[in-house]
Protein backbone atom coordinates (compact mmCIF):
# COMPACT_ATOMS: atom_id res chain seq x y z
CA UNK A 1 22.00 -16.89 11.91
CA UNK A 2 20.60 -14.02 10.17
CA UNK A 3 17.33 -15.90 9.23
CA UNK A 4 16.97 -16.95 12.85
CA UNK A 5 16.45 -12.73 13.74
CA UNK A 6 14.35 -12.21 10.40
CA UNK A 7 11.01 -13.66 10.00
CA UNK A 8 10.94 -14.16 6.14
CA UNK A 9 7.33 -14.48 4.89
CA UNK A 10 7.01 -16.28 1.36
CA UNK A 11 4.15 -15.41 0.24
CA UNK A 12 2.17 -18.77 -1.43
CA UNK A 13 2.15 -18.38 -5.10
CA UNK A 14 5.64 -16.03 -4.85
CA UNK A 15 8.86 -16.70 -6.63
CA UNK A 16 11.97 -15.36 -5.73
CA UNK A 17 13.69 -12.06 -6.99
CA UNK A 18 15.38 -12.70 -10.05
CA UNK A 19 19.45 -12.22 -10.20
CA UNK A 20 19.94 -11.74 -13.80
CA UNK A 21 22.37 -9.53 -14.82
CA UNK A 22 20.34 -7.19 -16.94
CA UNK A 23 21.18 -4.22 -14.45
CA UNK A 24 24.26 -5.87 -13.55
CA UNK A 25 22.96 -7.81 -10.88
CA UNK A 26 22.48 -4.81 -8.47
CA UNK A 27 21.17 -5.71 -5.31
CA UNK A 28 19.03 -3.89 -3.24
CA UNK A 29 17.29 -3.76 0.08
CA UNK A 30 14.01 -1.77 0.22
CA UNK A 31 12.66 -1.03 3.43
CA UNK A 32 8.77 -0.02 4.19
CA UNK A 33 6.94 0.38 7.32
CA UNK A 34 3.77 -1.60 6.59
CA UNK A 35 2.24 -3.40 3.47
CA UNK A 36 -0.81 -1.58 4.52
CA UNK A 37 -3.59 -1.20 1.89
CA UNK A 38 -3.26 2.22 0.23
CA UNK A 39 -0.89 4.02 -2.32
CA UNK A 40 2.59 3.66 -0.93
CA UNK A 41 2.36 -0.25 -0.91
CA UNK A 42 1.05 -0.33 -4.59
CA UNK A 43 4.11 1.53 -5.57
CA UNK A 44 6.91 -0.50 -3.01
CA UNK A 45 5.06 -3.71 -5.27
CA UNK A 46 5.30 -2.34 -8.48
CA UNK A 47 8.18 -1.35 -8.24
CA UNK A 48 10.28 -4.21 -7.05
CA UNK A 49 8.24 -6.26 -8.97
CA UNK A 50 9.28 -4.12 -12.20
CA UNK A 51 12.41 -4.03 -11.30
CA UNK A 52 13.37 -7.44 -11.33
CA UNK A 53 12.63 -7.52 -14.90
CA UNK A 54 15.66 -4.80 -15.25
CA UNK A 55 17.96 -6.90 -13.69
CA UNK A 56 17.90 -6.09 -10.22
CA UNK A 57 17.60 -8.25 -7.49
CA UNK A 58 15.21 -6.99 -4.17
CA UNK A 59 15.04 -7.70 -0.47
CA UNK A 60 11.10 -6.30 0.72
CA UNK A 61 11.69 -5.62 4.26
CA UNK A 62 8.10 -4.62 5.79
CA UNK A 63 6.91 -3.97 9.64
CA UNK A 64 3.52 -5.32 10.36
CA UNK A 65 0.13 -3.61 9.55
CA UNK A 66 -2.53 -3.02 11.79
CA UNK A 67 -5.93 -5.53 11.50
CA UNK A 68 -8.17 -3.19 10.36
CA UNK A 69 -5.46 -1.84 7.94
CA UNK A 70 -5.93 -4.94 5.43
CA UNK A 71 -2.62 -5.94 3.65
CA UNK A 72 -1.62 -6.42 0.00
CA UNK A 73 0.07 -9.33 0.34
CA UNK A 74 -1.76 -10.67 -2.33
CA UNK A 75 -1.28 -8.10 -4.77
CA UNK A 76 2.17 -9.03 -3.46
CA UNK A 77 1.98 -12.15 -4.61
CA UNK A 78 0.42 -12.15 -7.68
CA UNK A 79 3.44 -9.81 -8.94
CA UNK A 80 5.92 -12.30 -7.51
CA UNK A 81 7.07 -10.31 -4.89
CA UNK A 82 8.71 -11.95 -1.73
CA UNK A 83 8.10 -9.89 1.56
CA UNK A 84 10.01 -10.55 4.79
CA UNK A 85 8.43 -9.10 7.76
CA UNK A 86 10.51 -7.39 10.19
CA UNK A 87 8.81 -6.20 13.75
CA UNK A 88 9.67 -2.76 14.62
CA UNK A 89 8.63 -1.19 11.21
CA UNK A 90 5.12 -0.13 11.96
CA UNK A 91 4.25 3.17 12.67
CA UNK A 92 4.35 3.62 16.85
CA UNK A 93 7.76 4.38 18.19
CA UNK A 94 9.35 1.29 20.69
CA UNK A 95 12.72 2.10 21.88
CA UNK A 96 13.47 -1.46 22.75
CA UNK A 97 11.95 -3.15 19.42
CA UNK A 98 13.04 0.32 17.22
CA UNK A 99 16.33 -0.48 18.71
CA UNK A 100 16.20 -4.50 17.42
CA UNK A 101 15.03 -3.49 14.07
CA UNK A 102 18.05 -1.32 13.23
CA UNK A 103 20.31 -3.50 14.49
CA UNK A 104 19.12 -6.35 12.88
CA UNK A 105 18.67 -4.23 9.07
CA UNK A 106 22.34 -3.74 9.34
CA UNK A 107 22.94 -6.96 9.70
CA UNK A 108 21.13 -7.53 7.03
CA UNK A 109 22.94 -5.25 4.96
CA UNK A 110 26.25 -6.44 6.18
CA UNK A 111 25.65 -10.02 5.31
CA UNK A 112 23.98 -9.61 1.90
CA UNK A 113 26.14 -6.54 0.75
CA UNK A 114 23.14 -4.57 -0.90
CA UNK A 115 24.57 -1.83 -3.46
CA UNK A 116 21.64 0.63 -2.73
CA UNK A 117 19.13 0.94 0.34
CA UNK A 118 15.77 2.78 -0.24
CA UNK A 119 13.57 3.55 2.13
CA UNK A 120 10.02 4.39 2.27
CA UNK A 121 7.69 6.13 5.27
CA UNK A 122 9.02 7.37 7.95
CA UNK A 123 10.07 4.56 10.59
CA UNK A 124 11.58 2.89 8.04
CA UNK A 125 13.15 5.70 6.51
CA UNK A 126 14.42 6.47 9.96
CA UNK A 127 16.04 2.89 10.97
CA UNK A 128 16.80 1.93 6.98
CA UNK A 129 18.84 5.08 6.59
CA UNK A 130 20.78 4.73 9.78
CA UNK A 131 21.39 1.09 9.16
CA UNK A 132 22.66 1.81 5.42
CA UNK A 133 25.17 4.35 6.86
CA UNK A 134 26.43 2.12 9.46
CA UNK A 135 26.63 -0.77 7.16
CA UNK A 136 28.69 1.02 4.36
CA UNK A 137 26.27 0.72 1.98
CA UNK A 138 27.07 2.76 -0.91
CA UNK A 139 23.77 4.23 -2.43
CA UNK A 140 20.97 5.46 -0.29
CA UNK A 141 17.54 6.60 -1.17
CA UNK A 142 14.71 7.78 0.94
CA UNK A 143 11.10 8.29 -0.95
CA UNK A 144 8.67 10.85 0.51
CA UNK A 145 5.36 9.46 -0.52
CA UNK A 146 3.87 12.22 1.68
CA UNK A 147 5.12 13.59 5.32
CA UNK A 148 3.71 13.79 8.78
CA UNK A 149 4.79 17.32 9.46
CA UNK A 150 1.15 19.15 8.78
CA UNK A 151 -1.80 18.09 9.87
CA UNK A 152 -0.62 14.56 11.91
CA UNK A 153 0.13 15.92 15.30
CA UNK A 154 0.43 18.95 17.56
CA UNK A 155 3.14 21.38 17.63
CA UNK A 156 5.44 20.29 19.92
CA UNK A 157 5.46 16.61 17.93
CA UNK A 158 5.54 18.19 14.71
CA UNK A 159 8.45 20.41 15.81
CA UNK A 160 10.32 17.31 17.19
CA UNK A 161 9.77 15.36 13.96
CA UNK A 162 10.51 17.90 11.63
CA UNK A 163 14.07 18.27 13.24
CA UNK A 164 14.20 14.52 13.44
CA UNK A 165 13.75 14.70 9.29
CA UNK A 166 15.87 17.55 8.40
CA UNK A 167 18.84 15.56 10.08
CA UNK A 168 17.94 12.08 8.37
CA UNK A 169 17.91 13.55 5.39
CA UNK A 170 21.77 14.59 5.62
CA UNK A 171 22.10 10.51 5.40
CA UNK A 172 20.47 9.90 1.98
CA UNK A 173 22.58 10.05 -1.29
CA UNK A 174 19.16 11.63 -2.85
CA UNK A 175 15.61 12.40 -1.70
CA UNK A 176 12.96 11.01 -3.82
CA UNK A 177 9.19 12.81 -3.45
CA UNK A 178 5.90 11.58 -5.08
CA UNK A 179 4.91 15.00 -6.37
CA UNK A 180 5.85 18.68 -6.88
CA UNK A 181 3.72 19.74 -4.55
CA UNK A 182 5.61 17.33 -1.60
CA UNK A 183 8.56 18.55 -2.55
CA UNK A 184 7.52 22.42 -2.19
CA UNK A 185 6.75 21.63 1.09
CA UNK A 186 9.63 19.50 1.85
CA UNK A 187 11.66 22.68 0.95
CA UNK A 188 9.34 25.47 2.72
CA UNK A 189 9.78 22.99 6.01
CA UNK A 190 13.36 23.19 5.71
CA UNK A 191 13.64 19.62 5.64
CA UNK A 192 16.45 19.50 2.01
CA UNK A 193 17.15 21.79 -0.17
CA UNK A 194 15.28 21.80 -3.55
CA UNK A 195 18.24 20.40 -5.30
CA UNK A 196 18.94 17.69 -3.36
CA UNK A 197 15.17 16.22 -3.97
CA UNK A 198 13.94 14.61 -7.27
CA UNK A 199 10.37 14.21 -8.09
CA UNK A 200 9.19 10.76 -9.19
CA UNK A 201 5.32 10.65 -9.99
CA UNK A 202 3.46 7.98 -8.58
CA UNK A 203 2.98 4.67 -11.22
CA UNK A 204 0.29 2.28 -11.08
CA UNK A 205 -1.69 -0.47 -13.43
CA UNK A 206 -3.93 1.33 -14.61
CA UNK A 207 -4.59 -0.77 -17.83
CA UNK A 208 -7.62 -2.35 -16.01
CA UNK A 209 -9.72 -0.09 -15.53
CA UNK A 210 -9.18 2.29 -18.77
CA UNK A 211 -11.02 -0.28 -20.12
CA UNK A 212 -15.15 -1.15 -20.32
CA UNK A 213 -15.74 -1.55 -16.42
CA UNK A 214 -18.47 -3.73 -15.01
CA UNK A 215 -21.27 -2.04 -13.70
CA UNK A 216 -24.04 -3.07 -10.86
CA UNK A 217 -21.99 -4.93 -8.64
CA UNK A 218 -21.67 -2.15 -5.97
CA UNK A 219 -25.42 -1.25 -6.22
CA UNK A 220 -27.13 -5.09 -5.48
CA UNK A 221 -25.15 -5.24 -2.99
CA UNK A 222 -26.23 -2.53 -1.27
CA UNK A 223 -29.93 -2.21 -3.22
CA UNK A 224 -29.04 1.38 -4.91
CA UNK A 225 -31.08 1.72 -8.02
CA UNK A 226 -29.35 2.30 -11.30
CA UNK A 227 -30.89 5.24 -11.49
CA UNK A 228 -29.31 7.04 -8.15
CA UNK A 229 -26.45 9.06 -8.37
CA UNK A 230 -23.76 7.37 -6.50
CA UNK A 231 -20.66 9.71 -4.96
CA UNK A 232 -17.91 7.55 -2.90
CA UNK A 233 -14.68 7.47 -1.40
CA UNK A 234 -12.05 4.84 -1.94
CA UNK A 235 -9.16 4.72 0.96
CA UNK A 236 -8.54 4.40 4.58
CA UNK A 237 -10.65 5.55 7.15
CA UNK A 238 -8.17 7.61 9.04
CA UNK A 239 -8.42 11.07 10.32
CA UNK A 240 -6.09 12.74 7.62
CA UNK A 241 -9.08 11.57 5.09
CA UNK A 242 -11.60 13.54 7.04
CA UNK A 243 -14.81 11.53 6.32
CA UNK A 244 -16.77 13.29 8.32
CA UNK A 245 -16.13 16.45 6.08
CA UNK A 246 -17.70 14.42 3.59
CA UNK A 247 -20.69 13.03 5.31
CA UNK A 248 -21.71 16.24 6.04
CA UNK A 249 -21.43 17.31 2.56
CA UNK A 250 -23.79 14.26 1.97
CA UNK A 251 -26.17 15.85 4.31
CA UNK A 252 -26.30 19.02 2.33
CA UNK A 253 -26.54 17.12 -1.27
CA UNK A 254 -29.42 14.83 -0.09
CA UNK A 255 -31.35 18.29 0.60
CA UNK A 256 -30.99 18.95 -3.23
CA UNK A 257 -30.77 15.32 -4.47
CA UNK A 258 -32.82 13.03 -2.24
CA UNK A 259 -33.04 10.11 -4.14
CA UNK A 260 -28.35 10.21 -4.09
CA UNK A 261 -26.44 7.78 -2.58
CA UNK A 262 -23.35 7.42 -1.05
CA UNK A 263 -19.90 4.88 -0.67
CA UNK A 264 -17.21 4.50 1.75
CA UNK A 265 -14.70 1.95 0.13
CA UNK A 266 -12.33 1.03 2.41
CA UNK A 267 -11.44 0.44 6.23
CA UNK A 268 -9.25 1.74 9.27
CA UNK A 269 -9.85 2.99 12.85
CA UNK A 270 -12.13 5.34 12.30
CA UNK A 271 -15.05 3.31 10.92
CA UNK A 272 -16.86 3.40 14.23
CA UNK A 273 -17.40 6.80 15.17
CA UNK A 274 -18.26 7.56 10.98
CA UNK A 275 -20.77 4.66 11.94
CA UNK A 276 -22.43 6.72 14.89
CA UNK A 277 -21.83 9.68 12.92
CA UNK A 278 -23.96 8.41 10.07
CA UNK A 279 -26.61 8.16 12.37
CA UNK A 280 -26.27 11.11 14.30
CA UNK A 281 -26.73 13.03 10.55
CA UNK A 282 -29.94 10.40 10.09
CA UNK A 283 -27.32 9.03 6.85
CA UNK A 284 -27.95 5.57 7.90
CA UNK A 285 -29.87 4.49 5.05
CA UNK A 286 -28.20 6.92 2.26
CA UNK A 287 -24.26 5.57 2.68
CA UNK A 288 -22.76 2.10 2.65
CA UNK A 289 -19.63 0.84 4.33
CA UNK A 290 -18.09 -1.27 1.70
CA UNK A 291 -15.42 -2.06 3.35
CA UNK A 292 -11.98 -3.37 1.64
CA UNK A 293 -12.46 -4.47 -1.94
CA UNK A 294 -10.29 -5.89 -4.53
CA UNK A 295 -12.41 -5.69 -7.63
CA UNK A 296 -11.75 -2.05 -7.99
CA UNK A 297 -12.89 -2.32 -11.78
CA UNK A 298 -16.58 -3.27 -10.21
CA UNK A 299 -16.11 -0.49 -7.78
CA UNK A 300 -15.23 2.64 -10.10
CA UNK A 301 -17.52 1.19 -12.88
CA UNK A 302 -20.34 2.06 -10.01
CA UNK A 303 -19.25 5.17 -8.84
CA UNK A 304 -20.53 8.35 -10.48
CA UNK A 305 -18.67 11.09 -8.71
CA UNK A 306 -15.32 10.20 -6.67
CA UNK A 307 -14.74 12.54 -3.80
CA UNK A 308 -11.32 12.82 -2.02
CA UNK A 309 -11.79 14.95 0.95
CA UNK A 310 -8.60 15.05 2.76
CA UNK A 311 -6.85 17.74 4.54
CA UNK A 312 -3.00 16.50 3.33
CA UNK A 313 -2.46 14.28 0.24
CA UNK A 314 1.13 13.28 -0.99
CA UNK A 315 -0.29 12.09 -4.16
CA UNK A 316 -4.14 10.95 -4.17
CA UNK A 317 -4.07 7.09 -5.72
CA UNK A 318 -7.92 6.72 -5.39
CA UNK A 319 -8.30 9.99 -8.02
CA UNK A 320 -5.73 8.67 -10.20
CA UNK A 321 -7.36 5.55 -10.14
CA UNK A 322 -10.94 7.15 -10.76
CA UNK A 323 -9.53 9.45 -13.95
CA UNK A 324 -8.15 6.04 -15.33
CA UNK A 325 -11.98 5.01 -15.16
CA UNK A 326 -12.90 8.16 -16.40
CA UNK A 327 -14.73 9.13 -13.47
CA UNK A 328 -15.59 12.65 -12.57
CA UNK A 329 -13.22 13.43 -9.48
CA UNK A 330 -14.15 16.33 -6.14
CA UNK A 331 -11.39 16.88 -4.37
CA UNK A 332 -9.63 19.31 -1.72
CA UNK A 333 -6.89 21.40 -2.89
CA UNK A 334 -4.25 20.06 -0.55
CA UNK A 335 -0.77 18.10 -1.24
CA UNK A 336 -0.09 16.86 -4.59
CA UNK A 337 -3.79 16.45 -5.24
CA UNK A 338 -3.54 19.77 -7.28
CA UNK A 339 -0.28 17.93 -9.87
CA UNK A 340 -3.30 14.84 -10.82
CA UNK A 341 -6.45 17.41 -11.01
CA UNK A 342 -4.19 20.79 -12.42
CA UNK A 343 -5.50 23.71 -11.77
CA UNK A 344 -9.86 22.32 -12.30
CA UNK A 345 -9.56 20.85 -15.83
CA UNK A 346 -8.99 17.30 -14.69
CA UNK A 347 -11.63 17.61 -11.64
CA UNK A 348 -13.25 20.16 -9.15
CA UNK A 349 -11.54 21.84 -6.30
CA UNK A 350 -12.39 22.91 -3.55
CA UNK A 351 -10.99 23.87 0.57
CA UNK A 352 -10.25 21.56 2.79
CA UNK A 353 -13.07 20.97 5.57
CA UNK A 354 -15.29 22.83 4.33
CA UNK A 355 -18.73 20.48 3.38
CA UNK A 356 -20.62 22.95 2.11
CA UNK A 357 -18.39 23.90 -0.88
CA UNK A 358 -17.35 20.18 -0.93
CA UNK A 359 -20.85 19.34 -1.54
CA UNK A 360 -21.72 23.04 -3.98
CA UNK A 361 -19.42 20.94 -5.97
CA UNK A 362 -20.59 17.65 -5.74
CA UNK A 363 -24.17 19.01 -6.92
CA UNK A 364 -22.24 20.87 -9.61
CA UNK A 365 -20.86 17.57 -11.23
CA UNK A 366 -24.25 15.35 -11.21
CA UNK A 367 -26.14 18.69 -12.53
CA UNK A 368 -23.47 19.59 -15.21
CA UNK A 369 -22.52 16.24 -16.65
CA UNK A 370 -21.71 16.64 -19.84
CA UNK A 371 -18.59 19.45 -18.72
CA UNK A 372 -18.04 16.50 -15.67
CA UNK A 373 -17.62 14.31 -18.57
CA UNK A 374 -15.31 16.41 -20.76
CA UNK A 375 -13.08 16.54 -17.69
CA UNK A 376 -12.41 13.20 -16.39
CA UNK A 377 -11.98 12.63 -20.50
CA UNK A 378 -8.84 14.81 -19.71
CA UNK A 379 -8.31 13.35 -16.47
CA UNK A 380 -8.19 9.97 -17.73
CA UNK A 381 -5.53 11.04 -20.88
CA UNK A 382 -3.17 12.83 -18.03
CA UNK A 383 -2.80 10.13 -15.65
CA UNK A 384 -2.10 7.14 -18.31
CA UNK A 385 0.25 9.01 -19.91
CA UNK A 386 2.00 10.01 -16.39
CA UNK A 387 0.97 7.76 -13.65
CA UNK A 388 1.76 4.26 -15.65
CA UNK A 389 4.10 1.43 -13.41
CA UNK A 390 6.34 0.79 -16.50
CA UNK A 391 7.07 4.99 -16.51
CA UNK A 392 7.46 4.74 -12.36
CA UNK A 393 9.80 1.63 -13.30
CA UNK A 394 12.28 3.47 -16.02
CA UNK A 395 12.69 6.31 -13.59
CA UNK A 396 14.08 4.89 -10.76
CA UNK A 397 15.94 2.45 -12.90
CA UNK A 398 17.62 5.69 -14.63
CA UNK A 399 17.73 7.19 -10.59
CA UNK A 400 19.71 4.44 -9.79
CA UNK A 401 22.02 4.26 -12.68
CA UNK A 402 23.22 7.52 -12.26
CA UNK A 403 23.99 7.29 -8.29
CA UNK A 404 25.88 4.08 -9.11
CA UNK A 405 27.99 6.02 -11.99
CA UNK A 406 28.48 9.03 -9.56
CA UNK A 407 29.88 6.77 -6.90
CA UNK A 408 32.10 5.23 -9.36
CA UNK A 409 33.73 8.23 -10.45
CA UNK A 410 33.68 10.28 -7.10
């Protein structure tokens, strides 16, 4: 009966979780809106993938993306990670469908007897926390991988779903955020206290591309000499990213630097106005949509300068990414993007929406390469030494341990 209310995706090429009893056969349910292509769903991946190595055995429940989201199911699969898809996860609120969701997650929970739920994003953070209470499930954990409560909506919503998250997180055993920074504001929003929230750094592979990367692939595609200067972004095209903050700075850096060019790596709702917008700012010629790509190796061995321009970051995966590649990184000084660059010595910052001192330090990096250099040298020794997936995995497998042993003796 319960598979007849869950619709359990196996991914081709997946096996199943592993119940070895290296971690004493702990079972746990992790919830997640949407495998969505960005930073959240490389770490949900890597770290039930990396988990299962320790022991523990993993339910992936996910809501569907949207199309022009892309998915990483087959990162998914290539770690041997086994998603089933649950409707009601996404992002937009649906009484009636919110409604099935929880009541079918605590079924879920009832039936398989999970020892810990953790939750990640904020629908499923909502309905997996609810449903872990209800279902007597004796460790909860909620991850903040960011938060909608600057920046997203207007006041009134904001207010609404800030009071919404200070209550939820009354229902999690501990509160899990991606970076110092998310946690400050956590804490100035009123949302937890500071003691009740532990900060776990992003982890990714980074292995592949702190190596030689391939270089050309990007440009013959899109006919950019080797000679240009080329200065991208790699993410979603969403309005928190504020593209059009960096076109405009492309505007301004093609007045000094004609011969630049530009990337957009990635895909979301927004491409269509940045389209028109390219045009309207006679950029048609001078910046490619790339669209999704995989080969990220091909990608950052083409980029010159990496440019994040975003008005709220929980932690920026595209700069980690880049410093791994020893790019040089641009960047606004919001979020956590501050904990990956420091305080300038790993990469430039600069305000949020403003294009003119986004692109003053754009021109700064291709005209003072050699201190660009020296920089993403120290970029690229911070993150592999804090953003690794093995370093992600021991922390929440030494989280975990110690909620277990305080349950035990409480």
């Amino acid at each position: 009966m319960l598979r007849s209310r869950f619709d359990e995706v196996h991914i081709p090429g997946a096996s199943e979780a592993s119940s070895e009893e290296g971690a004493g056969g702990v079972r746990v349910v992790r919830v997640f809106s949407r495998l969505n292509i960005g930073g959240p769903s490389l770490h949900v991946i890597l770290l039930s993938a990396g988990l299962r190595t320790r022991g523990y055995e993993t339910r992936l429940i996910v809501g569907r993306e949207s199309p022009r989201e892309g998915n990483m199911l087959p990162l998914a699969a290539e770690k041997g990670v086994v998603c089933e898809a649950m409707a009601g996860l996404g992002r937009e609120i649906a009484p009636f469908s919110d409604l099935r969701a929880l009541v079918g997650l605590q079924r879920l929970m009832r039936g398989w007897r999970p020892t810990i739920v953790h939750t990640h994003t904020a629908k499923a953070g909502l309905l997996g926390r609810l449903a872990a209470r209800l279902a007597g499930v004796p460790v909860v954990v909620h991850t903040y991988h960011g938060h909608v409560l600057r920046g997203y909506f207007g006041r009134a919503k904001t207010a609404v779903f800030r009071g919404l998250e200070t209550r939820l997180a009354t229902l999690a055993d501990v509160l899990v955020a991606v970076s110092e920074a998310v946690k400050r504001d956590l804490v100035a929003l009123g949302v937890a206290r500071a003691e009740r929230i532990r900060v776990v750094p992003v982890g990714l592979d980074l292995e592949d591309l702190a190596g030689e990367l391939p270089r050309g692939a990007l440009r013959r595609e899109a006919g950019i000499p080797e000679t240009a200067p080329l200065i991208g972004m790699v993410g979603r095209l969403v309005p928190i990213k504020d593209v059009p903050t960096f076109l405009s700075a492309a505007r301004l850096v093609l007045e000094r630097r004609p011969q630049a060019r530009f990337a957009l790596v990635g895909d979301g709702p927004e491409r269509p106005a940045l389209e028109a917008l390219c045009r309207e700012l006679s950029l048609a010629g001078a910046v490619t949509f790339f669209g999704w790509r995989r080969d990220l190796a091909a990608v950052y061995g083409d980029l010159d300068v990496v440019v994040n321009a975003s008005r709220n970051e929980g932690t920026p995966v595209a700069l980690i990414e880049a410093l791994a590649a020893t790019r040089a990184v641009v960047a606004t000084r919001v979020g956590g993007t501050e904990d990956v660059l420091g305080a300038g010595e790993r990469g430039l910052l600069v305000p949020p929406a403003d294009p003119g001192a986004l692109a003053a330090a754009i021109l700064e990096t291709l005209e003072q390469s050699e201190a660009a250099r020296r920089r993403a040298q120290v970029g690229r020794e911070h993150v592999l030494r804090h953003h690794s997936a093995a370093r992600l995995v021991g922390d929440i497998d030494s989280l975990y341990r110690e909620l277990m042993a305080a349950k035990r003796t409480a």
